[in-house]
PDB file of N, CA and C in Angstrom:
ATOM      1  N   UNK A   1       0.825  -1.198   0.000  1.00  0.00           N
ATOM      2  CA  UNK A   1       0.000   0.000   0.000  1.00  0.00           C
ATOM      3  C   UNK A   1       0.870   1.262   0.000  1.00  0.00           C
ATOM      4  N   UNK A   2       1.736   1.606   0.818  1.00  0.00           N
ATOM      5  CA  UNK A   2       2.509   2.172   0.788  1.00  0.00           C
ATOM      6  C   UNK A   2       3.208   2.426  -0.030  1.00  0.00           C
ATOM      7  N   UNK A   3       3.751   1.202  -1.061  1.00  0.00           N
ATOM      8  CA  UNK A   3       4.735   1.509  -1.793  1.00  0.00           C
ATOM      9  C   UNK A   3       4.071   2.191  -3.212  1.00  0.00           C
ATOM     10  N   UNK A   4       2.495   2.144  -3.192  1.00  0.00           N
ATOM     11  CA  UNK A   4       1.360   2.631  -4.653  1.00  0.00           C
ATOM     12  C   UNK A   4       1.440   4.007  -4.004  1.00  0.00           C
ATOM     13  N   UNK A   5       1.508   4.635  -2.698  1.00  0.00           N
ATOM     14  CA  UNK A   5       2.003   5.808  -2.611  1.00  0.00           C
ATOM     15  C   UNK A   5       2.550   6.707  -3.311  1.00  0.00           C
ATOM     16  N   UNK A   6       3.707   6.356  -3.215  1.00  0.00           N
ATOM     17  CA  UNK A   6       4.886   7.275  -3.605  1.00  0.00           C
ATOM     18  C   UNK A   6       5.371   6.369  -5.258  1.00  0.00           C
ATOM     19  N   UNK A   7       4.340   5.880  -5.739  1.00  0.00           N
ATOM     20  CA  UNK A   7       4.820   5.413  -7.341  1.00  0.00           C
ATOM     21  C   UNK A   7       4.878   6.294  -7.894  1.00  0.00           C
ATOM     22  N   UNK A   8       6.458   6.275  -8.741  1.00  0.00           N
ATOM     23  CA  UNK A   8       6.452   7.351  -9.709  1.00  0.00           C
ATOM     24  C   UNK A   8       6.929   8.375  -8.746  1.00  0.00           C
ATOM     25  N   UNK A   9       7.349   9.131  -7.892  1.00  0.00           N
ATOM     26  CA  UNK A   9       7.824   9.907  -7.727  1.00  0.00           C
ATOM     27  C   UNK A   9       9.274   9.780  -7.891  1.00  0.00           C
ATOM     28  N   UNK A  10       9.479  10.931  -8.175  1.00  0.00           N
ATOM     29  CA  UNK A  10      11.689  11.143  -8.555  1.00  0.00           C
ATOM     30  C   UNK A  10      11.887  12.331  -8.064  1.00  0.00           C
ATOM     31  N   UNK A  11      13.433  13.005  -8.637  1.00  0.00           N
ATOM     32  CA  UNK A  11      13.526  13.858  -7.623  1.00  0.00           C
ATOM     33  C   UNK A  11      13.345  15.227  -7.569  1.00  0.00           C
ATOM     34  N   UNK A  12      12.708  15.038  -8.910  1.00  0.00           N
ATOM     35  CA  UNK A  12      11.873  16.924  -8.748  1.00  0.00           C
ATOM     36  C   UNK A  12      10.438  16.632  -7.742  1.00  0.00           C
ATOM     37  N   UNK A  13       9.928  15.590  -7.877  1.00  0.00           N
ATOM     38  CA  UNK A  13       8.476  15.453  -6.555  1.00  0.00           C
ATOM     39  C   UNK A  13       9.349  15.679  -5.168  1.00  0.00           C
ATOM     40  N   UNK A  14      10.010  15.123  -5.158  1.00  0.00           N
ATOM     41  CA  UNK A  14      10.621  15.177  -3.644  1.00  0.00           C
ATOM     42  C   UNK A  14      11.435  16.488  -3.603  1.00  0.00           C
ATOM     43  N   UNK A  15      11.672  17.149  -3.782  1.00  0.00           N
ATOM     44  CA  UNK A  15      12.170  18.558  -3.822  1.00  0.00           C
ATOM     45  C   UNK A  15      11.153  19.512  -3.869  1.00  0.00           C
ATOM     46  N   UNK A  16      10.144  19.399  -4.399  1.00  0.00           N
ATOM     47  CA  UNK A  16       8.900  20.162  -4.335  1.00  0.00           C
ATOM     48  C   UNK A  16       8.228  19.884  -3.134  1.00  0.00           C
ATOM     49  N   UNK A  17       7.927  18.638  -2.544  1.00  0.00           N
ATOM     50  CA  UNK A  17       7.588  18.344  -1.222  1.00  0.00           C
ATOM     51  C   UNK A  17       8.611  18.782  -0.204  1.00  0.00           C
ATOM     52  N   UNK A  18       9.781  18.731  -0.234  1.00  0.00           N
ATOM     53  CA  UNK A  18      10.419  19.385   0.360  1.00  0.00           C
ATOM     54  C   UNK A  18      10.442  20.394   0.840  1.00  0.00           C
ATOM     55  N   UNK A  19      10.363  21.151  -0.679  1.00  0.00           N
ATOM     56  CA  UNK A  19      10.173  22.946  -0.611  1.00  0.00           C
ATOM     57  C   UNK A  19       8.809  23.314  -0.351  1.00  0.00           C
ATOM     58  N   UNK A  20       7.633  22.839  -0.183  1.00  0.00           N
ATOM     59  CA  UNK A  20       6.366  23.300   0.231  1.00  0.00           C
ATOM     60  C   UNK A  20       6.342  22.969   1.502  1.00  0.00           C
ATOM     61  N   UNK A  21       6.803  22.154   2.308  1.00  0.00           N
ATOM     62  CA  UNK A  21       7.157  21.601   3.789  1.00  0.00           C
ATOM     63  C   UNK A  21       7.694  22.440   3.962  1.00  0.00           C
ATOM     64  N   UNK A  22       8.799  22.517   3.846  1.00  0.00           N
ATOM     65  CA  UNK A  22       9.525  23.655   4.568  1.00  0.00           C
ATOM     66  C   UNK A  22       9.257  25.381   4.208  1.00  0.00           C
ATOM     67  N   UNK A  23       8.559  25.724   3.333  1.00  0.00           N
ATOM     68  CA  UNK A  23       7.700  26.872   3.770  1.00  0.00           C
ATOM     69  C   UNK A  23       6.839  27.114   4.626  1.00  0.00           C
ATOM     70  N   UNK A  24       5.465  25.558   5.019  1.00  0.00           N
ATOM     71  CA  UNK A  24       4.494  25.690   5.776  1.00  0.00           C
ATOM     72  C   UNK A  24       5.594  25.986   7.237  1.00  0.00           C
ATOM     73  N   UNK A  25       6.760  25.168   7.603  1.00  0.00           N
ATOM     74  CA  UNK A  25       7.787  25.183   8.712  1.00  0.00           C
ATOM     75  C   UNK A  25       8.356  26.723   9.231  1.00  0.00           C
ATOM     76  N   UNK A  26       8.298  27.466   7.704  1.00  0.00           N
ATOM     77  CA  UNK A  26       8.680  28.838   8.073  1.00  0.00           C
ATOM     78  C   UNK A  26       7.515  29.536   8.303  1.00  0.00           C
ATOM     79  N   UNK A  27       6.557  29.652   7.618  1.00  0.00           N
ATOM     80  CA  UNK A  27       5.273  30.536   7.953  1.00  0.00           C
ATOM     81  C   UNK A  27       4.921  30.478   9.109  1.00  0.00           C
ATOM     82  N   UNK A  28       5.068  29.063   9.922  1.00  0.00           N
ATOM     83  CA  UNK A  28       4.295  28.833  11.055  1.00  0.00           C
ATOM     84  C   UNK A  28       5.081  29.716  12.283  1.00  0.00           C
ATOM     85  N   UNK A  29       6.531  29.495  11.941  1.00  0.00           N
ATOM     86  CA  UNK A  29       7.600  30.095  12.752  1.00  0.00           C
ATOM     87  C   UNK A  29       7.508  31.666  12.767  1.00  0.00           C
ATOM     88  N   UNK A  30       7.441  32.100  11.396  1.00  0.00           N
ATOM     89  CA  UNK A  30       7.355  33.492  11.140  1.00  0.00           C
ATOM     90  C   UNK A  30       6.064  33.814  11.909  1.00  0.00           C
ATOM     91  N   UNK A  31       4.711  33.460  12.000  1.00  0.00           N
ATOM     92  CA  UNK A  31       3.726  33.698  12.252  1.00  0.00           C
ATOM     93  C   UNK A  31       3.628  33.991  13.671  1.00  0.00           C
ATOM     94  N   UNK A  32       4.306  32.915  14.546  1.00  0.00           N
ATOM     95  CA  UNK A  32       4.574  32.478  15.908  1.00  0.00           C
ATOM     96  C   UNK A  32       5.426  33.922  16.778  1.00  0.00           C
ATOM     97  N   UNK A  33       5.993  34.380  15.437  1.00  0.00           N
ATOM     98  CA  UNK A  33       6.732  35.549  16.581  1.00  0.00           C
ATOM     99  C   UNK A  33       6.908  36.770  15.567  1.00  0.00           C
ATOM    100  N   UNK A  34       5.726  37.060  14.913  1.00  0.00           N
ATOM    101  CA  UNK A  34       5.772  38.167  14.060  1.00  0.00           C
ATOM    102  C   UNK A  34       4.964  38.387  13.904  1.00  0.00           C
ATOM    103  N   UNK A  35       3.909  39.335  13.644  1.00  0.00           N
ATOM    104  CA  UNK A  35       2.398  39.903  13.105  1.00  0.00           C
ATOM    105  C   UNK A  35       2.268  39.628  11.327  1.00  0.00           C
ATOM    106  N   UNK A  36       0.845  39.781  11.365  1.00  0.00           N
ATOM    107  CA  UNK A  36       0.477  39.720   8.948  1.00  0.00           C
ATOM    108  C   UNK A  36       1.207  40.164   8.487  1.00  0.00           C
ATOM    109  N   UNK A  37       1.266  41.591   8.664  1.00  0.00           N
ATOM    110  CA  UNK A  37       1.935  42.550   8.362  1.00  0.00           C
ATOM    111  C   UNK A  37       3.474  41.743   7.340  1.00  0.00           C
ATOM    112  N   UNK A  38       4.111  41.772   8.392  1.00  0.00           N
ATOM    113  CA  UNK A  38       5.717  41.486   8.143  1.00  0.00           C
ATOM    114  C   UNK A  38       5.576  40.006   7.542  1.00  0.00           C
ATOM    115  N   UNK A  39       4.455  39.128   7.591  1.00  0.00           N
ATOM    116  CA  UNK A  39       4.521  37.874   6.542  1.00  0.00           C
ATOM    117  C   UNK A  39       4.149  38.055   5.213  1.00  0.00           C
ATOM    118  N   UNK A  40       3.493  39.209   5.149  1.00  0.00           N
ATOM    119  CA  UNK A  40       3.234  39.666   3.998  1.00  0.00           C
ATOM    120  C   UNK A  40       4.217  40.435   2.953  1.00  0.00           C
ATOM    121  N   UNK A  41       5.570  41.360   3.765  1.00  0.00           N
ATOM    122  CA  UNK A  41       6.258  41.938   3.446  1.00  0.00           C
ATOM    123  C   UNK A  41       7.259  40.211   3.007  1.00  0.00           C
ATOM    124  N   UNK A  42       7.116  39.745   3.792  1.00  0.00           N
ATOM    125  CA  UNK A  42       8.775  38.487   3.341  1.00  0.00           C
ATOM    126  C   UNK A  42       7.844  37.973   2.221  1.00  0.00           C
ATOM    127  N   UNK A  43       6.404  37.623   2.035  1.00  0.00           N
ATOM    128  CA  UNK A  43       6.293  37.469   0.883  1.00  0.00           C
ATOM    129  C   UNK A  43       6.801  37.875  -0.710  1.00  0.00           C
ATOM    130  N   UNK A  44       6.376  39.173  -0.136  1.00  0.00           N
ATOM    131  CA  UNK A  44       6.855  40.360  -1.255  1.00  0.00           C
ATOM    132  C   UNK A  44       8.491  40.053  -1.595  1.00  0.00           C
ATOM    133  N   UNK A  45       9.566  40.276  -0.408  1.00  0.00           N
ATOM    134  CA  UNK A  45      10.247  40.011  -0.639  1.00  0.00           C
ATOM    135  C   UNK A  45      10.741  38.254  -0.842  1.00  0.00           C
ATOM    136  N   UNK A  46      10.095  37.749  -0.702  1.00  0.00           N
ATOM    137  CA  UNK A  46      10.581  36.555  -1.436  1.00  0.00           C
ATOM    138  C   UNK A  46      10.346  36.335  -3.212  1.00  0.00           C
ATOM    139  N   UNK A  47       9.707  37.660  -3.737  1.00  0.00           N
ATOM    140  CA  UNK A  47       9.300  37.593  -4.980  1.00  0.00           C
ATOM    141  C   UNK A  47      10.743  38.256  -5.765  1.00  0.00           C
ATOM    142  N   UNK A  48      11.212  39.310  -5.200  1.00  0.00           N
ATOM    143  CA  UNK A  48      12.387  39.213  -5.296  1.00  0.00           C
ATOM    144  C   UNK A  48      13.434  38.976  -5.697  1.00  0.00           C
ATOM    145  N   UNK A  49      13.674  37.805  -4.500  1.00  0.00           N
ATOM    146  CA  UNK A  49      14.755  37.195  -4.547  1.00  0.00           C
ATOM    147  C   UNK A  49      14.317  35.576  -5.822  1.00  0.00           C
ATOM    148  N   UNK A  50      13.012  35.545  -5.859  1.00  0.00           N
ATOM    149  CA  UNK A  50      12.509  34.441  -6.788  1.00  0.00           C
ATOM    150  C   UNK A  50      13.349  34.999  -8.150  1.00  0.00           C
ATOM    151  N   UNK A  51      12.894  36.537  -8.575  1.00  0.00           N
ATOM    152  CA  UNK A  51      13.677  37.026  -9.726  1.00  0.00           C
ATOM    153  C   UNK A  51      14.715  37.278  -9.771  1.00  0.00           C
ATOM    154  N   UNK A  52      15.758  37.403  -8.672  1.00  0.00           N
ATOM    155  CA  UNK A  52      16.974  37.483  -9.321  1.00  0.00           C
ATOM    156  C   UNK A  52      17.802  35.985  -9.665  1.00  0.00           C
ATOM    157  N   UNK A  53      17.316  35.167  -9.049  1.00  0.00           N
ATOM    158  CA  UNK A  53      17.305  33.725  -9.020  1.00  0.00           C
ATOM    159  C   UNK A  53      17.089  33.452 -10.375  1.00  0.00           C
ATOM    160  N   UNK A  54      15.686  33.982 -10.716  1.00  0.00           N
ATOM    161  CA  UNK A  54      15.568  33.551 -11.991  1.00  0.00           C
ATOM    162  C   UNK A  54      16.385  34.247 -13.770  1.00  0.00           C
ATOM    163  N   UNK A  55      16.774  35.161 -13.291  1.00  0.00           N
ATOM    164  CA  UNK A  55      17.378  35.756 -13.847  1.00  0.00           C
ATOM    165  C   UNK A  55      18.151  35.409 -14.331  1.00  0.00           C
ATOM    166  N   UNK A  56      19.586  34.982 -13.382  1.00  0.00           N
ATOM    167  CA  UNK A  56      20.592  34.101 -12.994  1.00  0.00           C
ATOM    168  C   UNK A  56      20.961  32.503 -13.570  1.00  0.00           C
ATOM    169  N   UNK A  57      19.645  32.304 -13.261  1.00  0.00           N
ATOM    170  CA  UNK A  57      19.274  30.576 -13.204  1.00  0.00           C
ATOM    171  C   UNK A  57      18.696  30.120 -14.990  1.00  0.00           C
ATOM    172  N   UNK A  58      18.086  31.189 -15.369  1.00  0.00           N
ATOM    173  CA  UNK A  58      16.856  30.634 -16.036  1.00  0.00           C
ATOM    174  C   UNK A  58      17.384  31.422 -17.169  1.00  0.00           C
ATOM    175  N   UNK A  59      17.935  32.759 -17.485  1.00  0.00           N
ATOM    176  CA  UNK A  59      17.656  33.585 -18.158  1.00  0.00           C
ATOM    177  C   UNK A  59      16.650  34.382 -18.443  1.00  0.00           C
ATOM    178  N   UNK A  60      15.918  34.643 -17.618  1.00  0.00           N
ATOM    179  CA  UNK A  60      14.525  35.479 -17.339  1.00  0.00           C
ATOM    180  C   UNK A  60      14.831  36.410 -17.561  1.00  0.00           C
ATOM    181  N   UNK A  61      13.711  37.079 -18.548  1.00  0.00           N
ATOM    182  CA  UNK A  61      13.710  38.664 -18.814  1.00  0.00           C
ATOM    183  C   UNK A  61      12.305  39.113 -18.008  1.00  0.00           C
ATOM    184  N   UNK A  62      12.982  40.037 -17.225  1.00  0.00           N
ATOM    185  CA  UNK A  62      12.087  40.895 -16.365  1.00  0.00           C
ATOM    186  C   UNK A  62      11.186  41.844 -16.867  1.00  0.00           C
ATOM    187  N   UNK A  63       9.822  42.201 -16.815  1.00  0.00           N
ATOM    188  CA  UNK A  63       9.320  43.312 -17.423  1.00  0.00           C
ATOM    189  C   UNK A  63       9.359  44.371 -16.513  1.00  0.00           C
ATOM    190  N   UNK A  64       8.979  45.491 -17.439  1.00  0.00           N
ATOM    191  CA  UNK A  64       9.092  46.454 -16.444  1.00  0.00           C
ATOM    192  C   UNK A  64       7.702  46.592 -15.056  1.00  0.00           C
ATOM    193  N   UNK A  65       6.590  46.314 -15.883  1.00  0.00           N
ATOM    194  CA  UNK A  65       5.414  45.576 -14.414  1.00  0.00           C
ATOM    195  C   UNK A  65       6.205  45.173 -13.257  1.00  0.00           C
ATOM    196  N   UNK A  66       7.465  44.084 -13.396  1.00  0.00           N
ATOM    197  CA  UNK A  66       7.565  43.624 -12.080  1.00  0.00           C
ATOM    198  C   UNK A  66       8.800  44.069 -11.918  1.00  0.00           C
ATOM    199  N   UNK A  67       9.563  44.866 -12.167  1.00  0.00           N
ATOM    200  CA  UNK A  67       9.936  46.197 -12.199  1.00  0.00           C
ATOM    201  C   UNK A  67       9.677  47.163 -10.653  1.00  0.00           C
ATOM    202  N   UNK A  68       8.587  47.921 -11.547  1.00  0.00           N
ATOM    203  CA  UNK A  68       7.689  48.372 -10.645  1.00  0.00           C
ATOM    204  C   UNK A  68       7.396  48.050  -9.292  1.00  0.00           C
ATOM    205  N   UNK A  69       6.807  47.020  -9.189  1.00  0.00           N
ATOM    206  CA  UNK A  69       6.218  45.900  -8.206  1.00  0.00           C
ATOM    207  C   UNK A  69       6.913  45.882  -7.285  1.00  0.00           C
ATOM    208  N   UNK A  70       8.652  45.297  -7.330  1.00  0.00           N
ATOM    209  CA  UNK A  70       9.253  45.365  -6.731  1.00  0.00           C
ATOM    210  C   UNK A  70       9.581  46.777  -6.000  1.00  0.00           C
ATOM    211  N   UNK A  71      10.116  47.628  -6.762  1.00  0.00           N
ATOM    212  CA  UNK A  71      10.492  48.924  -5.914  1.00  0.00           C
ATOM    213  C   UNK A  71       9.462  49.074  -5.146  1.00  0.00           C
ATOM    214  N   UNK A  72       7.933  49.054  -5.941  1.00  0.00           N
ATOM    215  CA  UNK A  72       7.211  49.685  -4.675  1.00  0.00           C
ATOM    216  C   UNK A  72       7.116  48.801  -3.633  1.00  0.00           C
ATOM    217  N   UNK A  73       7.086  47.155  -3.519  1.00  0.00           N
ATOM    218  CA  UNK A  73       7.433  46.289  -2.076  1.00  0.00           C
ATOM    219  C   UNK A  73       9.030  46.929  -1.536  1.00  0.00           C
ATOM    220  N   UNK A  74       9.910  47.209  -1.988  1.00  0.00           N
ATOM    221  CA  UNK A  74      11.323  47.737  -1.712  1.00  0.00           C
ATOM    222  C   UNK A  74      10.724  48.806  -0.583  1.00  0.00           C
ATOM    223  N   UNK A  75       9.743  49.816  -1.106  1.00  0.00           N
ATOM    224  CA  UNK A  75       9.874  51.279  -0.555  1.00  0.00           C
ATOM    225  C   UNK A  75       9.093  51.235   0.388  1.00  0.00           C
ATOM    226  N   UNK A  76       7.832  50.450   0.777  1.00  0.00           N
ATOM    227  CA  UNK A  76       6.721  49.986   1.418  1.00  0.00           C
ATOM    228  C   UNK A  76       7.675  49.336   2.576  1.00  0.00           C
ATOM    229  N   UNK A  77       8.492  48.283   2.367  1.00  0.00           N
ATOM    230  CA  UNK A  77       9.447  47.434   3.533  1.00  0.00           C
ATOM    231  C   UNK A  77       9.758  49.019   4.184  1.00  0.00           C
ATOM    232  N   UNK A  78      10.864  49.367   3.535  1.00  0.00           N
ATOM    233  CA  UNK A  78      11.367  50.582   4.877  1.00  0.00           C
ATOM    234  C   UNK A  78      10.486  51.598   4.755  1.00  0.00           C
ATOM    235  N   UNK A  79       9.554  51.872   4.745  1.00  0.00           N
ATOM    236  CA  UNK A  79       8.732  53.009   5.218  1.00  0.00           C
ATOM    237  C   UNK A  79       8.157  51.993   6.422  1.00  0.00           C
ATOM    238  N   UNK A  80       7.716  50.570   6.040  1.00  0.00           N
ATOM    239  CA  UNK A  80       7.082  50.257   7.549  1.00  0.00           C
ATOM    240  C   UNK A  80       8.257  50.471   8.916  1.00  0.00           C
ATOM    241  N   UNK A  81       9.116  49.622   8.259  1.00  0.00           N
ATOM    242  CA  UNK A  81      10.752  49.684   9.519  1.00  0.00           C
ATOM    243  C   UNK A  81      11.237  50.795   9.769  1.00  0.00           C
ATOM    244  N   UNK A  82      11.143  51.525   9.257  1.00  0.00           N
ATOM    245  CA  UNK A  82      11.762  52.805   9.185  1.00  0.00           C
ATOM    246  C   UNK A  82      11.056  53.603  10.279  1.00  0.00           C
ATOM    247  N   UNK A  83      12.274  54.256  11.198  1.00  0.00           N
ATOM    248  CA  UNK A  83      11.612  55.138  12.758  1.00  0.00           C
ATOM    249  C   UNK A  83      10.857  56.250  11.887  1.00  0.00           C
ATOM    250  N   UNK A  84       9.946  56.989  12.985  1.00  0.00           N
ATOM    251  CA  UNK A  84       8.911  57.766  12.281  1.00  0.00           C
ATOM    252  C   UNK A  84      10.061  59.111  12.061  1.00  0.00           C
ATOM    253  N   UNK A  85      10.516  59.415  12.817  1.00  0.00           N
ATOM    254  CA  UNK A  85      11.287  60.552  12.217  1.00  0.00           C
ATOM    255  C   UNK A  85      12.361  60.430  10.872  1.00  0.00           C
ATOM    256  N   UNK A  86      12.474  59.435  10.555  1.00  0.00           N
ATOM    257  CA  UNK A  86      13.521  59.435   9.863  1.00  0.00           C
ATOM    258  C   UNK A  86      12.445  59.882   8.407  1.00  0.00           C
ATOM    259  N   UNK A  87      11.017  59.603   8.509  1.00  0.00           N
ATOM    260  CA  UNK A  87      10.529  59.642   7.488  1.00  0.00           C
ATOM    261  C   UNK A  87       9.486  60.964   7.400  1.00  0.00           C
ATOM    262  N   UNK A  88       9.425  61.901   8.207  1.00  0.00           N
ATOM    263  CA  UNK A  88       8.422  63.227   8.582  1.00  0.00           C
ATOM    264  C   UNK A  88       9.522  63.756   9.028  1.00  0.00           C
ATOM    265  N   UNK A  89       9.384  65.135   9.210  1.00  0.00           N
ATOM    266  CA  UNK A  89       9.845  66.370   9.941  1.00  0.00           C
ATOM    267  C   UNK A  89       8.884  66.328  11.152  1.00  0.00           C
ATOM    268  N   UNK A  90       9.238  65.870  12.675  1.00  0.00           N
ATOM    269  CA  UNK A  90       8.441  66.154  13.605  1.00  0.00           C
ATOM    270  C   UNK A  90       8.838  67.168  14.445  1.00  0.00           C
ATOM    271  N   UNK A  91       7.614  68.036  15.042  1.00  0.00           N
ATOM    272  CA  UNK A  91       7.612  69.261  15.628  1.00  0.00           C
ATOM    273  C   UNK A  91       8.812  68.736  17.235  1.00  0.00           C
ATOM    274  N   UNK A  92       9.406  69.989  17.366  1.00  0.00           N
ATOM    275  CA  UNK A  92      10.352  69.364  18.485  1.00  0.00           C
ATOM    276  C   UNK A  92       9.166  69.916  19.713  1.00  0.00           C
ATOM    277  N   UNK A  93       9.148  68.614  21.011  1.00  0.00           N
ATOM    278  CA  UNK A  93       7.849  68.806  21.826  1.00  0.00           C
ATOM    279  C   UNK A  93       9.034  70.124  22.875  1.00  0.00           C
ATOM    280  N   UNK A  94       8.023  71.333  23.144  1.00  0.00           N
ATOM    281  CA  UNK A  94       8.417  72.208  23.604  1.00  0.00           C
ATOM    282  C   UNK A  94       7.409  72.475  24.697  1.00  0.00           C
ATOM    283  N   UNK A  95       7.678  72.760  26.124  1.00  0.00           N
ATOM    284  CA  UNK A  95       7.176  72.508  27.056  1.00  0.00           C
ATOM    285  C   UNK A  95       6.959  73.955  27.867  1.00  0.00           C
ATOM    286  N   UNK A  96       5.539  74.535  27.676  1.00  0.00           N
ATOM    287  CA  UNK A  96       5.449  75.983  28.057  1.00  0.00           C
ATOM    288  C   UNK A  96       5.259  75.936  29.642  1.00  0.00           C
ATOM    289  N   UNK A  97       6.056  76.944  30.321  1.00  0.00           N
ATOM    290  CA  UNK A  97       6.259  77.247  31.600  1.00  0.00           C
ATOM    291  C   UNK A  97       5.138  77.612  32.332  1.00  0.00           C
ATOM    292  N   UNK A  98       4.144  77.608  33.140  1.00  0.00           N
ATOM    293  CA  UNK A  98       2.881  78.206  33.577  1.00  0.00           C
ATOM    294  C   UNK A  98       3.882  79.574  34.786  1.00  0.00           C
ATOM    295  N   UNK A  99       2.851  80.705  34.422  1.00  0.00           N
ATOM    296  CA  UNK A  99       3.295  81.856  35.221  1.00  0.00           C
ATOM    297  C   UNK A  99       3.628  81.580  36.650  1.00  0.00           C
ATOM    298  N   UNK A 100       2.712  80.636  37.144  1.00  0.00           N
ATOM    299  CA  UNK A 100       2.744  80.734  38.510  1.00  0.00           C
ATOM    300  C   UNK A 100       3.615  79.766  39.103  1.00  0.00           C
ATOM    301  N   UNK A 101       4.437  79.302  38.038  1.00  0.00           N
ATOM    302  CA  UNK A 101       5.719  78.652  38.737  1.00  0.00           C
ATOM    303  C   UNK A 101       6.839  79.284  39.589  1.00  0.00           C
ATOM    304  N   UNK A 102       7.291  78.489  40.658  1.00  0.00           N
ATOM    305  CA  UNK A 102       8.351  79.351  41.196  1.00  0.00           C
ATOM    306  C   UNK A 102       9.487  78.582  41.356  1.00  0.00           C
ATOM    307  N   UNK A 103      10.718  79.036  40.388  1.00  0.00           N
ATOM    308  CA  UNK A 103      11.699  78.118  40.415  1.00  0.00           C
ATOM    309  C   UNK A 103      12.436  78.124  41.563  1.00  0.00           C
ATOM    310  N   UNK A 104      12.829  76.771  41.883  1.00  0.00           N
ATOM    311  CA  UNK A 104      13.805  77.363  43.454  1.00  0.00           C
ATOM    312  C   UNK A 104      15.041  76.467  42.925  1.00  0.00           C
ATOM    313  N   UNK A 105      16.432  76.840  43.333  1.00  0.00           N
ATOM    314  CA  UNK A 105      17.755  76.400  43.002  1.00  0.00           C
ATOM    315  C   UNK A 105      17.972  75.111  43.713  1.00  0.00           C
ATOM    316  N   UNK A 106      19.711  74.695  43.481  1.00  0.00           N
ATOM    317  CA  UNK A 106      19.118  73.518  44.064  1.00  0.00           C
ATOM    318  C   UNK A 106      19.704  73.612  45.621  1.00  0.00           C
ATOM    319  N   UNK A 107      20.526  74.942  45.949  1.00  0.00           N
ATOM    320  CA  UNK A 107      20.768  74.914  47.608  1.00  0.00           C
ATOM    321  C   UNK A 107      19.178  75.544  48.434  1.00  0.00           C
ATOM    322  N   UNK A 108      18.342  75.915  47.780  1.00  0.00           N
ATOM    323  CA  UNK A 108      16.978  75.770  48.595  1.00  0.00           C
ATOM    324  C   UNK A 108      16.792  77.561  48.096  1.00  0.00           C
ATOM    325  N   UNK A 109      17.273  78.493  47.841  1.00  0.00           N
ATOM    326  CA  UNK A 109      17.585  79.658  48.516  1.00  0.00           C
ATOM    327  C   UNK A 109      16.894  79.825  46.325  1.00  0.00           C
ATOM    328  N   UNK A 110      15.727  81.183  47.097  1.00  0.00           N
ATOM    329  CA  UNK A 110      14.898  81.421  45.588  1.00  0.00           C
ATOM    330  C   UNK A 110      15.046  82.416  45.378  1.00  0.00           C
ATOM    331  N   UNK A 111      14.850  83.059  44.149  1.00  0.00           N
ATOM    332  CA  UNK A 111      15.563  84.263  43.519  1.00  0.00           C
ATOM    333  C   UNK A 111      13.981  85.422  43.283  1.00  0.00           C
ATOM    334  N   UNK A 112      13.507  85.654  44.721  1.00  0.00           N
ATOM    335  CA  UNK A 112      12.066  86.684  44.483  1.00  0.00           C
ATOM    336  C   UNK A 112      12.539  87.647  45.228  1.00  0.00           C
TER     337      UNK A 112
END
């Protein structure tokens, strides 16, 4: 019974089972200590790295669509990571004095 299983498989099936196993292994991990958000971004960036791979590998000609695609997942990644100031001009917080304060030094002795 077992062996009508796996009939016919070679070693592109087992490399594909491989590689779909061990994605569900990472998602679950990624999921476990990361929010949507950022599984969604390694998606993106795993599209990526799929094209330069393929590029490389395959001779793939890239269009400019995924082109595009990419920079804007590129620019989307660090605008999320990216501290808020690095990406706004924020007002510097300035802290108004009320009149009826009375400053005293620090040997005790006040200047009225």
């Amino acid at each position: 019974m077992v062996a009508m299983l796996f009939d016919g498989y070679n070693i592109v099936t087992w490399m594909v089972v491989l590689k779909l196993g061990s994605t569900g292994l990472l998602v679950s991990w990624l999921m476990n200590y990361a929010d949507n958000i950022v599984k969604v971004y390694s998606t993106s960036m795993a599209m990526l790295l799929t094209m330069i791979l393929s590029i490389v590998l395959f001779n793939f000609k890239p269009t400019l669509q995924l082109f595009l695609g990419i920079i804007v997942c590129i620019m989307s990644v660090h605008m999320y990571f990216a501290p808020p100031n690095m990406l706004v001009d924020l007002p510097v917080p300035v802290m108004a004095v009320p009149n009826d304060v009375v400053e005293v030094s620090i040997d005790g002795k006040t200047d009225i």
